[in-house]
Protein backbone atom coordinates (compact mmCIF):
# COMPACT_ATOMS: atom_id res chain seq x y z
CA UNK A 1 0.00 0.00 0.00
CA UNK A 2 1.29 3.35 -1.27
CA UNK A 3 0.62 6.48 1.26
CA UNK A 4 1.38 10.01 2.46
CA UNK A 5 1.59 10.50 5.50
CA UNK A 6 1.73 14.27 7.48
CA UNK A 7 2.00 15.14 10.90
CA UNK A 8 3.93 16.85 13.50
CA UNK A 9 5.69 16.23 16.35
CA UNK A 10 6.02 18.06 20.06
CA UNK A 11 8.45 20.41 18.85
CA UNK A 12 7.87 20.15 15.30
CA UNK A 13 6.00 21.01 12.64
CA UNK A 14 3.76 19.66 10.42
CA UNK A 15 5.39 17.55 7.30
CA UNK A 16 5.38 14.55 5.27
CA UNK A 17 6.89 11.64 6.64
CA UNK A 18 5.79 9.73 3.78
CA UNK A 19 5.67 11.12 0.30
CA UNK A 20 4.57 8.02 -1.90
CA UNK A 21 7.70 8.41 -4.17
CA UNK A 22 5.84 11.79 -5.43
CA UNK A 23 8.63 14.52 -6.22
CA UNK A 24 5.69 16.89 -4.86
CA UNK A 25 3.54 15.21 -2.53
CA UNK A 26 1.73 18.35 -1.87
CA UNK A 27 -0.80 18.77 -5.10
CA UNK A 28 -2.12 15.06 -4.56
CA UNK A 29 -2.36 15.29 -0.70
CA UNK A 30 -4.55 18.54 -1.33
CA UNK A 31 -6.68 16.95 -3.98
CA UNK A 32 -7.33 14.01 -1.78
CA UNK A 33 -8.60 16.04 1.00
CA UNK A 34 -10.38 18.72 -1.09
CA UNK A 35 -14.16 17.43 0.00
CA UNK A 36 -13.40 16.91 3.62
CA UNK A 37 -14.21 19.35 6.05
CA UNK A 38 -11.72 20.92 9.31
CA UNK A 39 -13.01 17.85 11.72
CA UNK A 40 -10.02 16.60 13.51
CA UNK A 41 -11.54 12.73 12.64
CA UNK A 42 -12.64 12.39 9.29
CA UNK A 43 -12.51 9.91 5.96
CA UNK A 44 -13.39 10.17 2.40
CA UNK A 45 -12.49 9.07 -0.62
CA UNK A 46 -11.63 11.14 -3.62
CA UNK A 47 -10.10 10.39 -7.05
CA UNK A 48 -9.59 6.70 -6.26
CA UNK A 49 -7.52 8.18 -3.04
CA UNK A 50 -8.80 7.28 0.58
CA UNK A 51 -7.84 10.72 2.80
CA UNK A 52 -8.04 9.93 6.50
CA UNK A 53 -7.67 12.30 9.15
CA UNK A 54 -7.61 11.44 13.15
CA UNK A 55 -6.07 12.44 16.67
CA UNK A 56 -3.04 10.51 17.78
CA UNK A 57 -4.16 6.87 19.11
CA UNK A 58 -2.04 7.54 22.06
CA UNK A 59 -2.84 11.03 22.99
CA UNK A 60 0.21 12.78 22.35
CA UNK A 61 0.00 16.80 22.18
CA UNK A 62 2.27 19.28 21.01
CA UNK A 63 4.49 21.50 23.13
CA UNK A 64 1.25 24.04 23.34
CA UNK A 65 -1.00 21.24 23.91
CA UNK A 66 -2.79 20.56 20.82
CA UNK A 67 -3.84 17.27 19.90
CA UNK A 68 -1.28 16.29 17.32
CA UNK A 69 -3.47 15.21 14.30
CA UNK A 70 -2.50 12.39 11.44
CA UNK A 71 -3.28 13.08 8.03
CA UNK A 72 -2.77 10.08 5.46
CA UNK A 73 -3.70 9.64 2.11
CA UNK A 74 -3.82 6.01 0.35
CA UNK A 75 -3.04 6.52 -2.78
CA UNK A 76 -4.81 3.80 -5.95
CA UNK A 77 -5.10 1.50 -6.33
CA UNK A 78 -6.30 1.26 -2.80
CA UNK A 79 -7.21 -2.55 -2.10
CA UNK A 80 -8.31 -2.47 1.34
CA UNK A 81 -11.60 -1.24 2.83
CA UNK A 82 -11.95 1.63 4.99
CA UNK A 83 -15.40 3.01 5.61
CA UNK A 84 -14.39 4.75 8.77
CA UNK A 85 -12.15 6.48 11.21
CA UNK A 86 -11.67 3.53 13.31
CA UNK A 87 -11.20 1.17 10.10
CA UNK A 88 -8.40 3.73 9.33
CA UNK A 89 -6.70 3.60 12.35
CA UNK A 90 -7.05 0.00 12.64
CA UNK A 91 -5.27 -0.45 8.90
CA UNK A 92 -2.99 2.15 9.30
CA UNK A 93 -1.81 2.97 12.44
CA UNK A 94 0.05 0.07 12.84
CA UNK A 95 2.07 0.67 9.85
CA UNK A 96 3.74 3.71 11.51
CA UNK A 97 3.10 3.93 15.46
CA UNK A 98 6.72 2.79 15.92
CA UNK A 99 8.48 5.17 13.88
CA UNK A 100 6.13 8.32 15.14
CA UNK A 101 7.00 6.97 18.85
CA UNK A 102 10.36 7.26 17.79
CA UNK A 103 10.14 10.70 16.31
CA UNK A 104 7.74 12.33 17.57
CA UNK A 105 9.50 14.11 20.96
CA UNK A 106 12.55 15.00 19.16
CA UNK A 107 14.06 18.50 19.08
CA UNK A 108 13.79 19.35 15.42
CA UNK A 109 12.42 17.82 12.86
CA UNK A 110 12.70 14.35 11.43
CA UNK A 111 14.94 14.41 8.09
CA UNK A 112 12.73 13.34 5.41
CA UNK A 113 13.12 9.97 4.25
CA UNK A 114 10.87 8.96 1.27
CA UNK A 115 9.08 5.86 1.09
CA UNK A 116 6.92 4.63 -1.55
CA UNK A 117 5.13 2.66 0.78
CA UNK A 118 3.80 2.22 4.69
């Protein structure tokens, strides 16, 4: 499964920590979310893309206390079903809940690393 992935951390800013091997991931990951609304928890698909949008599983917060948020979109050909919030979490979540714990109360920013996939 192919998927951006954008988030921030304590200290850090939001960014991509996935970029599906896009040069710009930017264009697609606005596309994608184009039809949702500002809810903190949301899903929909767009364009043959899934976007999914939740609060951090484990209740992490930035350094002002704001819920840090994960934004993800799957990019097609998406070949799982997700019909909700909680089927998002429950696909994708685990795919990157090691690397954000990881990450995510650093000091600066992660480098980027591409990945075409979770």
């Amino acid at each position: 499964m192919t998927f951006l992935w954008t988030t921030r951390g304590r200290r850090w800013g939001y960014r991509f920590l996935r970029d599906g091997g896009l040069a710009d991931p930017l264009p697609t990951f606005e596309d994608a979310f184009a039809n949702m609304n500002d809810a903190e928890n949301g899903w929909c698909e767009h364009n043959g893309a899934v976007a999914l949008r939740f609060e951090d599983p484990e209740g992490r917060r930035d350094e002002s206390g704001r819920p840090i948020l994960h934004e993800f979109v799957l990019l097609p050909p998406v070949n799982i079903s997700i019909n909700s919030v909680d089927d998002g979490i429950a696909v994708i979540w685990p795919l990157v809940a090691d690397e954000y714990t990881a990450i995510w109360d650093e000091p600066v920013e992660p480098q980027a690393e591409p990945r075409s996939t979770g």
